[in-house]
PDB file of N, CA and C in Angstrom:
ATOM      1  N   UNK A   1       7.287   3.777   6.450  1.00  0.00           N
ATOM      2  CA  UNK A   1       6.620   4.335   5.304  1.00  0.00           C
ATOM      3  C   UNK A   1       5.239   3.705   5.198  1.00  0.00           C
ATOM      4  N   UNK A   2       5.010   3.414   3.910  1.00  0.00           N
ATOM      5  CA  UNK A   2       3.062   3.046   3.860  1.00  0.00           C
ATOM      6  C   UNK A   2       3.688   1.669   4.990  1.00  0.00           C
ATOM      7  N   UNK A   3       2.870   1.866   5.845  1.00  0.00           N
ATOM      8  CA  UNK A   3       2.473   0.951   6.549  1.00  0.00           C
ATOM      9  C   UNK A   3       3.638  -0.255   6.919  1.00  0.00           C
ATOM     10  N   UNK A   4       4.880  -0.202   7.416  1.00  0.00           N
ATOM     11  CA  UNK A   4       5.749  -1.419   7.544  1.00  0.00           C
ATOM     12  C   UNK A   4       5.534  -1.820   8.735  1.00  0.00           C
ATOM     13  N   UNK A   5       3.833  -0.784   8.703  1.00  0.00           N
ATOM     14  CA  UNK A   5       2.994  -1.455  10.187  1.00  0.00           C
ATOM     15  C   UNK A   5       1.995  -1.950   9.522  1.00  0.00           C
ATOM     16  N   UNK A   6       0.904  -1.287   8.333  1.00  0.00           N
ATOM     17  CA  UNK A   6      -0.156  -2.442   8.374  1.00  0.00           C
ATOM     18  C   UNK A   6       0.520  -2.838   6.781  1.00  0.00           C
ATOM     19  N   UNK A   7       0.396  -2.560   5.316  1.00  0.00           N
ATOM     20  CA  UNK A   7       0.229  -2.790   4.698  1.00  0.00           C
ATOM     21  C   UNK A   7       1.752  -4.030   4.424  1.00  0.00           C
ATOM     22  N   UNK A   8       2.474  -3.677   4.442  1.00  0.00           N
ATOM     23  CA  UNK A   8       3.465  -4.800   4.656  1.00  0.00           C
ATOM     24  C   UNK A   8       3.421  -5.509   5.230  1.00  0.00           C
ATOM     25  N   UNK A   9       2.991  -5.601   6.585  1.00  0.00           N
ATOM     26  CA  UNK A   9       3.220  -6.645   7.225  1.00  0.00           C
ATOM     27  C   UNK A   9       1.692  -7.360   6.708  1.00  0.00           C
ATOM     28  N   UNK A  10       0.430  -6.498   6.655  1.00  0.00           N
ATOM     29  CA  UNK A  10      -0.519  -7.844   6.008  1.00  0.00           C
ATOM     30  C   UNK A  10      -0.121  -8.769   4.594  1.00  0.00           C
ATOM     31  N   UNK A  11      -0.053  -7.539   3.560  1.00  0.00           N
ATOM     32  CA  UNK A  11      -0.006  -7.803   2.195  1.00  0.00           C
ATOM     33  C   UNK A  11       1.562  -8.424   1.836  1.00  0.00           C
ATOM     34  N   UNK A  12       2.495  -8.582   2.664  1.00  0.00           N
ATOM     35  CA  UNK A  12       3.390  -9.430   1.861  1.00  0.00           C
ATOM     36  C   UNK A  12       3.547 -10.251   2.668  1.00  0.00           C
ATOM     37  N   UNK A  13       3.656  -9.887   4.163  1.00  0.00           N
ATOM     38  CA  UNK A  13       4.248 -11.085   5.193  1.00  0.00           C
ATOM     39  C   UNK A  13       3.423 -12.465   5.372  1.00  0.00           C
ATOM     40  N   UNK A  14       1.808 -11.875   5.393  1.00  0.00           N
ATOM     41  CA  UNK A  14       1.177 -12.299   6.185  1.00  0.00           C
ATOM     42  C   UNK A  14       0.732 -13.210   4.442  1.00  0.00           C
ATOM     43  N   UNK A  15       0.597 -12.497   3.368  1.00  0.00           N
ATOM     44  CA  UNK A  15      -0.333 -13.168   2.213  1.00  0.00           C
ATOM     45  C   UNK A  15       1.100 -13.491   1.476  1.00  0.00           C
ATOM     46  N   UNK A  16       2.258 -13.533   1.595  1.00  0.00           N
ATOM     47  CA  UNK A  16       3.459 -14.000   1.036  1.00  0.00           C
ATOM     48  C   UNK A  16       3.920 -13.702  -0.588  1.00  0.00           C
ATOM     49  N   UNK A  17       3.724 -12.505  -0.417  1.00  0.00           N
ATOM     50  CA  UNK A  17       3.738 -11.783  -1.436  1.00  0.00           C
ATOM     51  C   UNK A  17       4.951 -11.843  -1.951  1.00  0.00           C
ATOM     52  N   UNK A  18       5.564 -11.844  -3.205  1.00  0.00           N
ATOM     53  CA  UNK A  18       6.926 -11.891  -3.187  1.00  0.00           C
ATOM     54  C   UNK A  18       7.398 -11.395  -4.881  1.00  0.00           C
ATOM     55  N   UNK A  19       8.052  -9.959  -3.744  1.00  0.00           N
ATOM     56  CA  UNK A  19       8.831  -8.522  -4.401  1.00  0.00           C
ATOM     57  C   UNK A  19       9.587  -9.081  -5.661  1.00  0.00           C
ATOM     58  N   UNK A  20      10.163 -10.396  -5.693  1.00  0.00           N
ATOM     59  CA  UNK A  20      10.421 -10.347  -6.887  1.00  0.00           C
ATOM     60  C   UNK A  20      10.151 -10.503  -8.415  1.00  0.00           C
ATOM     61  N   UNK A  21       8.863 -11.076  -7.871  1.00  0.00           N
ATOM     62  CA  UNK A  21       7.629 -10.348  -9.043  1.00  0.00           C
ATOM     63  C   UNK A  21       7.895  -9.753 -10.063  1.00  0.00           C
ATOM     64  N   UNK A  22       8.178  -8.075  -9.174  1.00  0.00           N
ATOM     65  CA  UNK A  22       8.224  -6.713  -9.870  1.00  0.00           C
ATOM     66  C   UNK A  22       9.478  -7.095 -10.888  1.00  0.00           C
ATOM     67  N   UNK A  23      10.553  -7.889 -10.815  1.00  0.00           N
ATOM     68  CA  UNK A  23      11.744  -7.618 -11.748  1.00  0.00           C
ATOM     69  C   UNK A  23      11.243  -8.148 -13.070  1.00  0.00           C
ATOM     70  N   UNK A  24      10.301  -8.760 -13.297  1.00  0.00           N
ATOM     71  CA  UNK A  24       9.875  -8.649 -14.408  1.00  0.00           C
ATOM     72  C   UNK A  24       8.353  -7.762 -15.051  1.00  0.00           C
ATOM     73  N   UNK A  25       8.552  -6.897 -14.575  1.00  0.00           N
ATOM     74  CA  UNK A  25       8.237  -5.951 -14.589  1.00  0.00           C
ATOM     75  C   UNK A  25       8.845  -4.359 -15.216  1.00  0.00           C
ATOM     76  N   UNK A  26       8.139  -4.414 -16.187  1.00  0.00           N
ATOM     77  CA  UNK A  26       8.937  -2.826 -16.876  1.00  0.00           C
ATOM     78  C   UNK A  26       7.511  -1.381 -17.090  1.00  0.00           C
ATOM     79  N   UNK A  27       6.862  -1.459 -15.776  1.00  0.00           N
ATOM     80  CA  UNK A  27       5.794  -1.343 -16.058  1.00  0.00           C
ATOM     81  C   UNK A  27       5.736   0.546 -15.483  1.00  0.00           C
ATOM     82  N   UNK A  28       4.928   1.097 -15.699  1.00  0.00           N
ATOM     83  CA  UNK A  28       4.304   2.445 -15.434  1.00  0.00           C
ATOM     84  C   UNK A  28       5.012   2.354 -13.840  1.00  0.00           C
ATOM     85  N   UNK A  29       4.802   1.640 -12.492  1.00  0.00           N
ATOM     86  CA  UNK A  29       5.187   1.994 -11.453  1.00  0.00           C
ATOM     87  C   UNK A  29       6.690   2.428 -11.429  1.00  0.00           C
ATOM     88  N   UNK A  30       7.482   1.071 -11.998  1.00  0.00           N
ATOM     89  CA  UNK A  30       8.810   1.218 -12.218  1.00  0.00           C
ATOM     90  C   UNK A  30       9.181   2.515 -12.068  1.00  0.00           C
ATOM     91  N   UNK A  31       8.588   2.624 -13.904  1.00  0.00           N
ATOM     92  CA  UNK A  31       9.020   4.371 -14.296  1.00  0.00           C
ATOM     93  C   UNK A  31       9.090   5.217 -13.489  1.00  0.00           C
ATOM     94  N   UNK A  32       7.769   5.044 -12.722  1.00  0.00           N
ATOM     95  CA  UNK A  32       7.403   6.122 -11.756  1.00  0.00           C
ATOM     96  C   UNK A  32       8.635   6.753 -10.790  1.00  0.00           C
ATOM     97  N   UNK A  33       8.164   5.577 -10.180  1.00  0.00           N
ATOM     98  CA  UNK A  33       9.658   5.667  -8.890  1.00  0.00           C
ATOM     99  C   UNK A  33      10.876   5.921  -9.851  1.00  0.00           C
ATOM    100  N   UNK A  34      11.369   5.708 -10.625  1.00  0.00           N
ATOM    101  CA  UNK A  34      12.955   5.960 -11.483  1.00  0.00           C
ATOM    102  C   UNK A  34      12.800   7.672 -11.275  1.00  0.00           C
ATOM    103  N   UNK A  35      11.587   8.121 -12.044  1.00  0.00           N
ATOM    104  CA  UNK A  35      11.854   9.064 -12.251  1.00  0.00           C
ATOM    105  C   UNK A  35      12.143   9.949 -10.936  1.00  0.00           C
ATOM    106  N   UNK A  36      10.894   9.446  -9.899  1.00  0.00           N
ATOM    107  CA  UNK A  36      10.829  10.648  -8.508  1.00  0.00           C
ATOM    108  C   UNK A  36      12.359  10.470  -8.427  1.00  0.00           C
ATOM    109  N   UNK A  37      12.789   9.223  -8.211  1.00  0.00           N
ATOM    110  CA  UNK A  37      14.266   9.056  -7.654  1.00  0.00           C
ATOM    111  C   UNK A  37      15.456  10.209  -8.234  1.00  0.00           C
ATOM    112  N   UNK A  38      15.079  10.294  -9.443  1.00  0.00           N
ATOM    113  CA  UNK A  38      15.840  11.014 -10.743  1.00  0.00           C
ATOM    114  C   UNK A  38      15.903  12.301 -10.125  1.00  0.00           C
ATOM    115  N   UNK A  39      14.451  13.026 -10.550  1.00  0.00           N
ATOM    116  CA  UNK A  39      14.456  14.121 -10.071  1.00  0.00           C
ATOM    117  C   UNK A  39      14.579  14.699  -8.743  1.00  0.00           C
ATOM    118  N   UNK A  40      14.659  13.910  -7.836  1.00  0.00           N
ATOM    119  CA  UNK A  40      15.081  14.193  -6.037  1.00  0.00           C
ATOM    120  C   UNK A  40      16.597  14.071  -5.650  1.00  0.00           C
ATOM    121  N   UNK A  41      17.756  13.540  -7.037  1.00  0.00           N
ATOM    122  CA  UNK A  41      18.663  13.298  -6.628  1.00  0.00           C
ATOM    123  C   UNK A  41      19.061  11.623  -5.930  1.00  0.00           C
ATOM    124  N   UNK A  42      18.326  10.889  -5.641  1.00  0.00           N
ATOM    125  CA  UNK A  42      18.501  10.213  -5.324  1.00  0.00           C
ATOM    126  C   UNK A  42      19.109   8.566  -6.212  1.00  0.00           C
ATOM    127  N   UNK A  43      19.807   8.430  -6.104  1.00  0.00           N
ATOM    128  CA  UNK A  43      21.049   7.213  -6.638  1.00  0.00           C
ATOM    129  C   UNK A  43      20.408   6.017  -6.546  1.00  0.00           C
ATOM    130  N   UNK A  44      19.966   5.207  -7.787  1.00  0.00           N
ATOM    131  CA  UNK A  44      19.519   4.327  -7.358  1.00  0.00           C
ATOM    132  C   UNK A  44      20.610   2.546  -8.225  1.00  0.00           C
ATOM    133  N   UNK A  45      20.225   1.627  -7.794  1.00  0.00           N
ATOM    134  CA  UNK A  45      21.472   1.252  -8.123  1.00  0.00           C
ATOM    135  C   UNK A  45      20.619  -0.291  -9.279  1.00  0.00           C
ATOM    136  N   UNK A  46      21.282  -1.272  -9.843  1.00  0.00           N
ATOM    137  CA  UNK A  46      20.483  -1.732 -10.681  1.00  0.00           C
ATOM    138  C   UNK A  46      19.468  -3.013  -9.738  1.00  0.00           C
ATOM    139  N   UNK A  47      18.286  -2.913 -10.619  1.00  0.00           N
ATOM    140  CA  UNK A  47      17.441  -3.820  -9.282  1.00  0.00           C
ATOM    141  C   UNK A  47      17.373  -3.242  -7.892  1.00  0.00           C
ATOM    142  N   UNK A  48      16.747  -1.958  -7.757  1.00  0.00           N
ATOM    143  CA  UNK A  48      17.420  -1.505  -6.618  1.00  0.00           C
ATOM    144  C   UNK A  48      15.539  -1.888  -5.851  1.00  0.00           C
ATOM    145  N   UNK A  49      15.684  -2.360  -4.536  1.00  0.00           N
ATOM    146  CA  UNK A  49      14.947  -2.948  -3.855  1.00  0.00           C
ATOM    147  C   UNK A  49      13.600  -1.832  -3.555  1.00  0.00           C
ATOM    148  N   UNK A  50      14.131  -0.401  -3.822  1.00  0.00           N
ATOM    149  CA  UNK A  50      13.326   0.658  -3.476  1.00  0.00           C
ATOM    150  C   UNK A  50      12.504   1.019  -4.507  1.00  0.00           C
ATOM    151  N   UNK A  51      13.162   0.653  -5.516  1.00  0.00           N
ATOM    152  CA  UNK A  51      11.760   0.932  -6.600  1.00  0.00           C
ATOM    153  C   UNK A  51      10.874  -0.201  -7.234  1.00  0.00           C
ATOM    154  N   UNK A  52      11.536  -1.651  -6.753  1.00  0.00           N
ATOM    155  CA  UNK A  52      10.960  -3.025  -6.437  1.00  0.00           C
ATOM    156  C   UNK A  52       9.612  -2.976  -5.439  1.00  0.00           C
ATOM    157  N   UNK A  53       9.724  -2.071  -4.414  1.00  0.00           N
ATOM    158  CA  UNK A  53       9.008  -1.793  -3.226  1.00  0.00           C
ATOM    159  C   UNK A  53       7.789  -1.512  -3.616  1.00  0.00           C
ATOM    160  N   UNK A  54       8.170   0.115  -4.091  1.00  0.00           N
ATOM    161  CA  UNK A  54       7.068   0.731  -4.549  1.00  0.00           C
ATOM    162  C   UNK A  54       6.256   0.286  -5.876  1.00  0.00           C
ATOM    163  N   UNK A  55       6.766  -0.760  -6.414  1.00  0.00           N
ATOM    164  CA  UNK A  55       5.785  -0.651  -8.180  1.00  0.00           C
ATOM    165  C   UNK A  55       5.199  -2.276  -7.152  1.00  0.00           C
ATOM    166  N   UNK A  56       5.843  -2.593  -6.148  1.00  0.00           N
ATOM    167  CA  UNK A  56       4.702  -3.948  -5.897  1.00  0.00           C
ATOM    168  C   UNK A  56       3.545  -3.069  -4.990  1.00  0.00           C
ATOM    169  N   UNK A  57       3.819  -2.668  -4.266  1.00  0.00           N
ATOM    170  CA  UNK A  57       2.669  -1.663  -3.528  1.00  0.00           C
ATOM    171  C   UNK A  57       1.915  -1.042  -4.175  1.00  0.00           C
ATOM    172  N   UNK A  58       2.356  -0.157  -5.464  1.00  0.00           N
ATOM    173  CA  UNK A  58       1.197   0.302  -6.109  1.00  0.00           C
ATOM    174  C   UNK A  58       0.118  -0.877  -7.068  1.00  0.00           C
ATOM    175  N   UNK A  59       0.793  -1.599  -7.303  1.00  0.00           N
ATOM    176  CA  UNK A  59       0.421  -3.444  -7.896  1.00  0.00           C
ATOM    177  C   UNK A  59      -0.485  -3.890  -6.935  1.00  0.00           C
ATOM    178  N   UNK A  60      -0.248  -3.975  -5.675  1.00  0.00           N
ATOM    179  CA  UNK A  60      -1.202  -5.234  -4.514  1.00  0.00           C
ATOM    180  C   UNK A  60      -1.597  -4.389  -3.848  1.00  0.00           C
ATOM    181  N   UNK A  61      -2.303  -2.682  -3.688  1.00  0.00           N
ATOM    182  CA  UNK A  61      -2.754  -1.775  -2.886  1.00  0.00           C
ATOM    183  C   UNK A  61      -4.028  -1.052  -3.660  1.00  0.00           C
ATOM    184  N   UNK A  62      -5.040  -0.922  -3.071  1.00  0.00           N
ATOM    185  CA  UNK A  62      -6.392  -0.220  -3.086  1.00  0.00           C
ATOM    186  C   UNK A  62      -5.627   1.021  -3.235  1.00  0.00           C
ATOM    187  N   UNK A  63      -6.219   2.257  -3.749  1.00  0.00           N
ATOM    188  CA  UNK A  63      -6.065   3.654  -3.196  1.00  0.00           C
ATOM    189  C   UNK A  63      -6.746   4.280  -2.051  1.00  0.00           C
ATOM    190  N   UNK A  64      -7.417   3.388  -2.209  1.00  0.00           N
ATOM    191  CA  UNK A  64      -8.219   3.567  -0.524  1.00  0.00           C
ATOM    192  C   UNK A  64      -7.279   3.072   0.381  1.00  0.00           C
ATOM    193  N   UNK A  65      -6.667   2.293   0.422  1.00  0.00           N
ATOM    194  CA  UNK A  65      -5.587   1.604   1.232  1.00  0.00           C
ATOM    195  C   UNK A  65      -4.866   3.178   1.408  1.00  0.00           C
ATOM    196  N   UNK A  66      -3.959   2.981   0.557  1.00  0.00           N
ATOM    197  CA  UNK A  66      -3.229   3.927   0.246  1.00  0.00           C
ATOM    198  C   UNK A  66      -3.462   5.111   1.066  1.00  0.00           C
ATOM    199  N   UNK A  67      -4.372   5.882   0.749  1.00  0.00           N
ATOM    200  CA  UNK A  67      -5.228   6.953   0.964  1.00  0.00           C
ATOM    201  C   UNK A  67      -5.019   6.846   2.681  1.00  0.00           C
ATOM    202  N   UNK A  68      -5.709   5.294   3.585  1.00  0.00           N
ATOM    203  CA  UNK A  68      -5.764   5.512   4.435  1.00  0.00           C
ATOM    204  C   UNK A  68      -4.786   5.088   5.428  1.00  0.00           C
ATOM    205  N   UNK A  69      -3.341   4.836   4.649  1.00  0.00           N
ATOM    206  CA  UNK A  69      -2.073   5.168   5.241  1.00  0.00           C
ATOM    207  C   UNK A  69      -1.299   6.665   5.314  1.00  0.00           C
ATOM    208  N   UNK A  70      -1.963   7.106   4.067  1.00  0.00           N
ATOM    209  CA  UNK A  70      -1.295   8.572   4.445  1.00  0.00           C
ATOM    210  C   UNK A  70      -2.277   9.332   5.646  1.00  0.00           C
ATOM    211  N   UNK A  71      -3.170   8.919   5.803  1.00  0.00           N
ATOM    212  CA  UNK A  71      -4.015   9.564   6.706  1.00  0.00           C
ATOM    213  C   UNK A  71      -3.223   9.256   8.169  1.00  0.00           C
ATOM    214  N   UNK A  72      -3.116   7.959   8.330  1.00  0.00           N
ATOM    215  CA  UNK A  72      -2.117   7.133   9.496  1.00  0.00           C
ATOM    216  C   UNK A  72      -1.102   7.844   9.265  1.00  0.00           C
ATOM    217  N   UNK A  73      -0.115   7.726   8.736  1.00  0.00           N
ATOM    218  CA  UNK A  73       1.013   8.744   8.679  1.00  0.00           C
ATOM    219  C   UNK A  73       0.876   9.714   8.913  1.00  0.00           C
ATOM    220  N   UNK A  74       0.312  10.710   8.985  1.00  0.00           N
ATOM    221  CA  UNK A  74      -0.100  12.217   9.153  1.00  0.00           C
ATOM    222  C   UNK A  74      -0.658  12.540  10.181  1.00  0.00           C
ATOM    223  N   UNK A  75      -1.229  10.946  11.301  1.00  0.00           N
ATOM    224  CA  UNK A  75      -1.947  11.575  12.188  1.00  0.00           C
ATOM    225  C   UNK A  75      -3.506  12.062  12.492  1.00  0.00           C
ATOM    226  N   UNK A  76      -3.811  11.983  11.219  1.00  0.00           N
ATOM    227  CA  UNK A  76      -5.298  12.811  10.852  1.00  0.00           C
ATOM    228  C   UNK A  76      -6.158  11.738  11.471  1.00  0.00           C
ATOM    229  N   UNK A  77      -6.269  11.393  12.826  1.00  0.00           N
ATOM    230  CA  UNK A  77      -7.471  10.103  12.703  1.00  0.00           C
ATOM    231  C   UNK A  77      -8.812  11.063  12.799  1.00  0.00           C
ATOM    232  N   UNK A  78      -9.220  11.600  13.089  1.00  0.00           N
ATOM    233  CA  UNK A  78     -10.103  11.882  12.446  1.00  0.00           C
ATOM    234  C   UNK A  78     -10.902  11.615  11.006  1.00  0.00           C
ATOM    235  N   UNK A  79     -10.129  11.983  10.075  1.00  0.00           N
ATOM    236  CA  UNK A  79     -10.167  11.648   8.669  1.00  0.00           C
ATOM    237  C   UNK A  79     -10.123  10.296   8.445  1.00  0.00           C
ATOM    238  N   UNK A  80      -9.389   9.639   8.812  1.00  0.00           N
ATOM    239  CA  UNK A  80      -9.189   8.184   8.803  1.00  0.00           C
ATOM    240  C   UNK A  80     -10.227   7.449   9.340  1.00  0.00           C
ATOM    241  N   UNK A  81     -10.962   7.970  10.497  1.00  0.00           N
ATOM    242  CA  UNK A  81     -12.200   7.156  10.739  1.00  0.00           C
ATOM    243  C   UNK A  81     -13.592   7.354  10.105  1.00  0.00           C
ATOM    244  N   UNK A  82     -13.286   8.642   8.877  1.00  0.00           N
ATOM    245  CA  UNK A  82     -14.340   8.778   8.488  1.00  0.00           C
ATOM    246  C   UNK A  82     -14.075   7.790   7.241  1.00  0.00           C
ATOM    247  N   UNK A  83     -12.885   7.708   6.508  1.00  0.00           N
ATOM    248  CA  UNK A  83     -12.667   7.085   5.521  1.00  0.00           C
ATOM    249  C   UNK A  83     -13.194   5.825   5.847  1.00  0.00           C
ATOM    250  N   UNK A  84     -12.481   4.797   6.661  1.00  0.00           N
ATOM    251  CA  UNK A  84     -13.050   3.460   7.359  1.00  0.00           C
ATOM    252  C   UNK A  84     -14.763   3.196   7.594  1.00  0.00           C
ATOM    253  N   UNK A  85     -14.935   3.896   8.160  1.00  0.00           N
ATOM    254  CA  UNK A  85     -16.275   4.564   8.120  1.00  0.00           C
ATOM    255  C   UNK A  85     -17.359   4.422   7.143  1.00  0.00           C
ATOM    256  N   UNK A  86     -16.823   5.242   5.869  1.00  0.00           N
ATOM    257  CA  UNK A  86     -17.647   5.361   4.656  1.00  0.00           C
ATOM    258  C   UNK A  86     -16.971   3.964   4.053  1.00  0.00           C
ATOM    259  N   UNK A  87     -16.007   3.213   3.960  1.00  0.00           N
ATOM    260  CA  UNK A  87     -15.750   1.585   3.278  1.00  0.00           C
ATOM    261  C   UNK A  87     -15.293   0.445   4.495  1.00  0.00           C
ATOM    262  N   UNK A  88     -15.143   0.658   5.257  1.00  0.00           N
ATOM    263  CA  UNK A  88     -15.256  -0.929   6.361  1.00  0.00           C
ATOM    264  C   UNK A  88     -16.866  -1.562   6.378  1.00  0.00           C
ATOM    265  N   UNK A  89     -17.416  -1.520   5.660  1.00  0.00           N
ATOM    266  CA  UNK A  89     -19.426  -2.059   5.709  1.00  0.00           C
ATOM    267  C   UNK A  89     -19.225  -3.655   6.432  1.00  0.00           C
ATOM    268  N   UNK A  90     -19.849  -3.974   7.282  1.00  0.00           N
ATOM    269  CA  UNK A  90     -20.224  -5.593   7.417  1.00  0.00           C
ATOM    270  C   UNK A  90     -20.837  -6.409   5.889  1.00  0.00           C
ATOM    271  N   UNK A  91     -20.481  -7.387   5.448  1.00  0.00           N
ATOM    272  CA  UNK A  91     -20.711  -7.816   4.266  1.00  0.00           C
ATOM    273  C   UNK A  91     -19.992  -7.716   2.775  1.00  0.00           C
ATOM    274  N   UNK A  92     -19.548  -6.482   3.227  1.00  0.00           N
ATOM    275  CA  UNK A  92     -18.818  -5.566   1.995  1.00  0.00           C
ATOM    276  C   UNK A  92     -17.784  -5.946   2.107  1.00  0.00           C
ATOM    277  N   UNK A  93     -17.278  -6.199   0.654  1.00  0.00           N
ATOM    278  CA  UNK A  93     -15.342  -5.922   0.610  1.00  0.00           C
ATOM    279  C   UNK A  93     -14.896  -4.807   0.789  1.00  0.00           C
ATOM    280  N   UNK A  94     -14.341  -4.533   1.811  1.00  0.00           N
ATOM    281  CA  UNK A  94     -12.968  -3.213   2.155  1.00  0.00           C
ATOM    282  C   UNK A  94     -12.447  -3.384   1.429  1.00  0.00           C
ATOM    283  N   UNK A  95     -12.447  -2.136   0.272  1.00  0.00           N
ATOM    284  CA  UNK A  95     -11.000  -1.958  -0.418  1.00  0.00           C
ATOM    285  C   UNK A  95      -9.821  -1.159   0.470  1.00  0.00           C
ATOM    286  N   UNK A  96     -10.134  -1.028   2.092  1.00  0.00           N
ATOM    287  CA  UNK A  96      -8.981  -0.531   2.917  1.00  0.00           C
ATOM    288  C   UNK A  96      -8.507  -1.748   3.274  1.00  0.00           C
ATOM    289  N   UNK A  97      -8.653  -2.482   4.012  1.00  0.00           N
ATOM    290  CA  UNK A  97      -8.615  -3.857   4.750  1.00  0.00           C
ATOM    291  C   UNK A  97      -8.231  -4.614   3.509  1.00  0.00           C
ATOM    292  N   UNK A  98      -9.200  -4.782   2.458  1.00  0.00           N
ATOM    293  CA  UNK A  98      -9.004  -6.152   1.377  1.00  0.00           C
ATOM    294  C   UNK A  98      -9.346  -7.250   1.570  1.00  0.00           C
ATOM    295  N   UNK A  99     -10.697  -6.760   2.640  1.00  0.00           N
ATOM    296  CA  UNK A  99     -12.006  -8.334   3.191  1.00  0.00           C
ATOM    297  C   UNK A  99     -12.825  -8.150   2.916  1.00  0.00           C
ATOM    298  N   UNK A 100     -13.456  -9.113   2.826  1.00  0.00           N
ATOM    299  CA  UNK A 100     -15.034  -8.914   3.584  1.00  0.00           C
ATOM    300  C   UNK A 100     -15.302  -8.727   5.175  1.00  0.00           C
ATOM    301  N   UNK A 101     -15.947  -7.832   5.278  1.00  0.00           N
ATOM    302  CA  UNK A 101     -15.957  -7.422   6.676  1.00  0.00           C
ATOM    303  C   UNK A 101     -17.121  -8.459   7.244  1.00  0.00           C
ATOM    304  N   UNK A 102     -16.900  -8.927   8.598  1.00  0.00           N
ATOM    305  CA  UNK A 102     -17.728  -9.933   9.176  1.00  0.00           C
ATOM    306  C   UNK A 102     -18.685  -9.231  10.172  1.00  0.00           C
ATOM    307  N   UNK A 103     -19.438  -9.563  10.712  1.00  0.00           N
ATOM    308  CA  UNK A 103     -20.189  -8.791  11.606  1.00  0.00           C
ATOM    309  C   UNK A 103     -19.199  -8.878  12.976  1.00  0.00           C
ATOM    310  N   UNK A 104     -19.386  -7.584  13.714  1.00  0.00           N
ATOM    311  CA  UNK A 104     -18.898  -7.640  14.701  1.00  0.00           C
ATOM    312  C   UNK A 104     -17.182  -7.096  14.896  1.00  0.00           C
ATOM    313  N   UNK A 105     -16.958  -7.214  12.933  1.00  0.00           N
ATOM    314  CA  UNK A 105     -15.129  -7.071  13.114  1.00  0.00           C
ATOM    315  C   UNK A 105     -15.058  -5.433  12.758  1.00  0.00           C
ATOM    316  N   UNK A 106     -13.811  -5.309  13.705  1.00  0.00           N
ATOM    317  CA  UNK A 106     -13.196  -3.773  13.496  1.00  0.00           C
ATOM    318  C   UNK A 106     -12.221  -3.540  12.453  1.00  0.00           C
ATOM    319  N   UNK A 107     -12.038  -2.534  12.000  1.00  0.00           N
ATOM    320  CA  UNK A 107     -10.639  -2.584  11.249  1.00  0.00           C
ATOM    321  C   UNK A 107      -9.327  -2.387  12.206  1.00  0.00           C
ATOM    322  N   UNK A 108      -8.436  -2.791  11.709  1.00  0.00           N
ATOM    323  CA  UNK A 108      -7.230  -2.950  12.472  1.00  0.00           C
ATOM    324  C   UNK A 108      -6.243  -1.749  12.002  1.00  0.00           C
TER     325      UNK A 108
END
């Protein structure tokens, strides 16, 4: 899903992010996910790790991030290198990445 290639493995593994956070948490993401879950049928159980997931991701994620995982997911590199493109700047904070970009560095 988003990224259990980039955004997970940077933003929790790598910066030690830790999901249990969200249980105190009764916040707008929560809801969110309860409800998709609700209305898709899907069973969710108490503390359930999947809607823990998603309200920390929408919590520690850019929409640009975001944005340029569904692009990765979908395939579209095209689109994706324009996105990177218009926010990877040398100097600038990537709100894709979540650096400052150094001279010389690519996005990953």
């Amino acid at each position: 899903m988003i990224s259990y290639y980039k955004i997970m493995e940077k933003n929790f593994y790598k910066e030690d992010v830790d999901m249990r956070d969200t249980e105190q948490k009764t916040g707008v993401a929560m809801e969110q996910a309860e409800n998709m879950a609700e209305f898709a049928g899907i069973e969710l159980q108490d503390h359930d790790p999947r809607v823990k997931l998603y309200a920390t991701l929408r919590d520690k994620t850019s929409d640009q991030s975001l944005f340029a995982e569904v692009l990765r997911i979908l395939g579209d590199t095209e689109a994706l290198n324009k996105l990177i493109g218009a926010y990877h700047k040398v100097g600038i904070h990537c709100p894709i990445c979540l650096k400052v970009v150094a001279p010389g560095e690519e996005y990953r």
